[in-house]
N, C-alpha and C. Protein backbone atom coordinates (compact mmCIF):
# COMPACT_ATOMS: atom_id res chain seq x y z
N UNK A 1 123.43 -32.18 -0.91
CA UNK A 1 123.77 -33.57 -0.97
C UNK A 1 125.27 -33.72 -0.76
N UNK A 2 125.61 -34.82 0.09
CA UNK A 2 126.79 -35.19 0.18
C UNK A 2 127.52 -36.07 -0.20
N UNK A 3 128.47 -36.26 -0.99
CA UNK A 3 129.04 -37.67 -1.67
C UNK A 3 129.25 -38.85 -0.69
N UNK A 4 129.16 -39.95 -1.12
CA UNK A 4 129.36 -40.95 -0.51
C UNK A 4 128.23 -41.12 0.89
N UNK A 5 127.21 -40.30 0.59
CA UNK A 5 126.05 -40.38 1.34
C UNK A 5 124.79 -41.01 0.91
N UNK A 6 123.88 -41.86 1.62
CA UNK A 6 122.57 -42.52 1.32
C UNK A 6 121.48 -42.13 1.37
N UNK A 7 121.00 -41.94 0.04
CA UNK A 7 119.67 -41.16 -0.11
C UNK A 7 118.70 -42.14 -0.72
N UNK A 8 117.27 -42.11 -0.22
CA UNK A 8 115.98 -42.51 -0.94
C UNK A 8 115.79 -41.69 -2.46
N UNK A 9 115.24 -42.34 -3.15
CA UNK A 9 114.33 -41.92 -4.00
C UNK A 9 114.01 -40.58 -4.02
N UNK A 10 112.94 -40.86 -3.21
CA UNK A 10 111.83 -39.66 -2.53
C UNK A 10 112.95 -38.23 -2.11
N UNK A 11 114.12 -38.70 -1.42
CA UNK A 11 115.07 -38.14 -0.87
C UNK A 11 115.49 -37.02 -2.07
N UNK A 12 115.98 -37.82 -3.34
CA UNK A 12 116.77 -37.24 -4.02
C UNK A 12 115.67 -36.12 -5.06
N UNK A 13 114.59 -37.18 -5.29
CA UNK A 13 113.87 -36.13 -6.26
C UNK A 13 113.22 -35.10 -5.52
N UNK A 14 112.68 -35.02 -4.38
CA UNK A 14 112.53 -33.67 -3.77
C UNK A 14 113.81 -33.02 -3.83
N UNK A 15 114.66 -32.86 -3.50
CA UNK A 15 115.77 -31.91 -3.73
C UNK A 15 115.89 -31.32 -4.69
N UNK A 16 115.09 -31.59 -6.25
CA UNK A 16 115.21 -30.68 -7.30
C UNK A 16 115.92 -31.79 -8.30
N UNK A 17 116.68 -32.56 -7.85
CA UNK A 17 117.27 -33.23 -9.29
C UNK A 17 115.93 -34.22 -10.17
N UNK A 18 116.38 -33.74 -11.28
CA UNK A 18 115.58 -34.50 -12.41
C UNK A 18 116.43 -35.70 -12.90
N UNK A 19 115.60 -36.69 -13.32
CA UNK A 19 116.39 -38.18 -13.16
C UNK A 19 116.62 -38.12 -14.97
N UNK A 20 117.95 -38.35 -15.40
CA UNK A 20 117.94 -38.65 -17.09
C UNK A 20 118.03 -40.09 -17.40
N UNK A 21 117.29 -40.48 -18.13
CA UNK A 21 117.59 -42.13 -19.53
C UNK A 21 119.02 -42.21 -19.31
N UNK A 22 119.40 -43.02 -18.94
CA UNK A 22 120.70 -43.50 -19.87
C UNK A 22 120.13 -45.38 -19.95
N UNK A 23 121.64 -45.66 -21.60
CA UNK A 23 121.28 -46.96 -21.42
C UNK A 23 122.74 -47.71 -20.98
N UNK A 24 122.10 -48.63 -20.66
CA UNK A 24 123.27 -49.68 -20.41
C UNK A 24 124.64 -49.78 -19.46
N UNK A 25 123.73 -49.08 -18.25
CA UNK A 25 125.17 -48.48 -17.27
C UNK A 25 124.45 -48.85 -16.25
N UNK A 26 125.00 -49.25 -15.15
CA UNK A 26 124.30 -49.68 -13.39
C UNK A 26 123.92 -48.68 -12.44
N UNK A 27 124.21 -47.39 -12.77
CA UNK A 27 123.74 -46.53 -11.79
C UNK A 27 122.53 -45.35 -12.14
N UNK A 28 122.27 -44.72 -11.86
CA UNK A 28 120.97 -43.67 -12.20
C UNK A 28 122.03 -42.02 -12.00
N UNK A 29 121.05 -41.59 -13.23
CA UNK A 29 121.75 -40.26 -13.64
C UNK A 29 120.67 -39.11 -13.53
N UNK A 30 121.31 -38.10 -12.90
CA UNK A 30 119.86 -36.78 -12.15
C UNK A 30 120.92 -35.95 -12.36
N UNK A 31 120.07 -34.71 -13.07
CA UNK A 31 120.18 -33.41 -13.58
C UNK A 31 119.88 -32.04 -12.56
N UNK A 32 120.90 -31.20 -12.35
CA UNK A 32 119.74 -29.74 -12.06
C UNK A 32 120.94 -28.77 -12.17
N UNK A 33 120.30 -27.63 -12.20
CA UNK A 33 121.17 -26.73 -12.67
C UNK A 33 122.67 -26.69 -13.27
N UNK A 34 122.45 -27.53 -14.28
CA UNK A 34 123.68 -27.43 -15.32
C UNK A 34 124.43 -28.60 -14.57
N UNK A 35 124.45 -29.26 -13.41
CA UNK A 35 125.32 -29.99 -13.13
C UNK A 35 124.48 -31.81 -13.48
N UNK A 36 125.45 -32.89 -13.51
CA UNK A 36 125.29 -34.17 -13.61
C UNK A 36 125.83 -34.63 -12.46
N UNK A 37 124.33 -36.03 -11.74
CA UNK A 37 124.30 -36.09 -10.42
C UNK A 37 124.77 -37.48 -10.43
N UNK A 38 125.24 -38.71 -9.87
CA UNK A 38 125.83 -39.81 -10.32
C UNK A 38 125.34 -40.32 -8.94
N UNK A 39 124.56 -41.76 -9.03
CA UNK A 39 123.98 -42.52 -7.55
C UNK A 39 124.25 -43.75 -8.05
N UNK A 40 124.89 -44.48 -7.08
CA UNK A 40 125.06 -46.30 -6.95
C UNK A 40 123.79 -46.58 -6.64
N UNK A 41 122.87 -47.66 -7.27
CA UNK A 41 121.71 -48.63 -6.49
C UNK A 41 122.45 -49.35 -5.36
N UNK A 42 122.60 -49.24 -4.03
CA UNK A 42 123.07 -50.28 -2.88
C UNK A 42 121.71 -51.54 -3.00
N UNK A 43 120.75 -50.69 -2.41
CA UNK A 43 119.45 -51.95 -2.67
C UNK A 43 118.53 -51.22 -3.05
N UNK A 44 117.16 -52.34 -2.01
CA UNK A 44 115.90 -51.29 -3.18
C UNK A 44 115.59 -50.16 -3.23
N UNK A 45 116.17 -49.53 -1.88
CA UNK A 45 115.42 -48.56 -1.56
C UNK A 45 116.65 -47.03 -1.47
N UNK A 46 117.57 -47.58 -1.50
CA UNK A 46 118.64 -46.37 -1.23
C UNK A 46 120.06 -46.31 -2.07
N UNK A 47 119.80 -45.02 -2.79
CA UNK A 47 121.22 -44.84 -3.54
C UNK A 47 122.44 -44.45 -2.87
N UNK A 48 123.32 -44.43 -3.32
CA UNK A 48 124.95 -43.52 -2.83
C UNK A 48 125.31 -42.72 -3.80
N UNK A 49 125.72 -41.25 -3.47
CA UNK A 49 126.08 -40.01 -4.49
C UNK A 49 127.29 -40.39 -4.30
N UNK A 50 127.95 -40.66 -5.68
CA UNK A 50 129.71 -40.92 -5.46
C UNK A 50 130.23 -39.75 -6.67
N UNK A 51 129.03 -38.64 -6.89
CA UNK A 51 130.18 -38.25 -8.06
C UNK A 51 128.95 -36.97 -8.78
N UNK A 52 129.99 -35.96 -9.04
CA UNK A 52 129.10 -34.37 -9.20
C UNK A 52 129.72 -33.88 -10.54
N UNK A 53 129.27 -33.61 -11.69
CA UNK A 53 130.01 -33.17 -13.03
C UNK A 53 129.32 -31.86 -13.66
N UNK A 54 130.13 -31.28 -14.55
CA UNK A 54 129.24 -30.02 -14.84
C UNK A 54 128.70 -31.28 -16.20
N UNK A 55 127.59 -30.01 -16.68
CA UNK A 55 126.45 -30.77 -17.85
C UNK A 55 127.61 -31.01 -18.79
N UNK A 56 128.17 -30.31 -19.02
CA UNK A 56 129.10 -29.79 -20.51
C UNK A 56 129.64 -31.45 -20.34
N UNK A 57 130.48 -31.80 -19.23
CA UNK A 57 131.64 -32.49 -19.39
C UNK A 57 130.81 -34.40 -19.42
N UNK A 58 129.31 -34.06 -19.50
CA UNK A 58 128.53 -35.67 -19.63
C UNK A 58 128.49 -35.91 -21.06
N UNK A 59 129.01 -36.97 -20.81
CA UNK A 59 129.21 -37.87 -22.36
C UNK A 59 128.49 -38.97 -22.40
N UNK A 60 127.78 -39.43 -23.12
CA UNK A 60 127.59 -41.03 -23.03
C UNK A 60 127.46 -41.11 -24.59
């Protein structure tokens, strides 16, 4: 995956990331191997990856 690139749904969860709960924030949060995956909703159908973190450093 590439930052600032547009991915489906379908797109992102085949690739292996697992999607986590969070509350009260506008974007969707996906997990995989120790790292935290960060996607903008643009519309219905397609996110933007703006941002890659190790697990350790996710706070909410």
């Amino acid at each position: 995956m590439e930052i600032d690139k547009y991915y489906t749904l379908k797109e992102i969860k085949d690739s292996g990331l697992v999607e986590r709960e969070v509350n009260n924030v506008d974007y969707q949060v996906f997990q995989r191997n120790g790292k935290v995956f960060f996607f903008e909703k643009k519309d219905k159908e397609k996110f933007r990856f703006y941002s890659e973190i190790n697990k350790g450093s996710f706070f909410l």
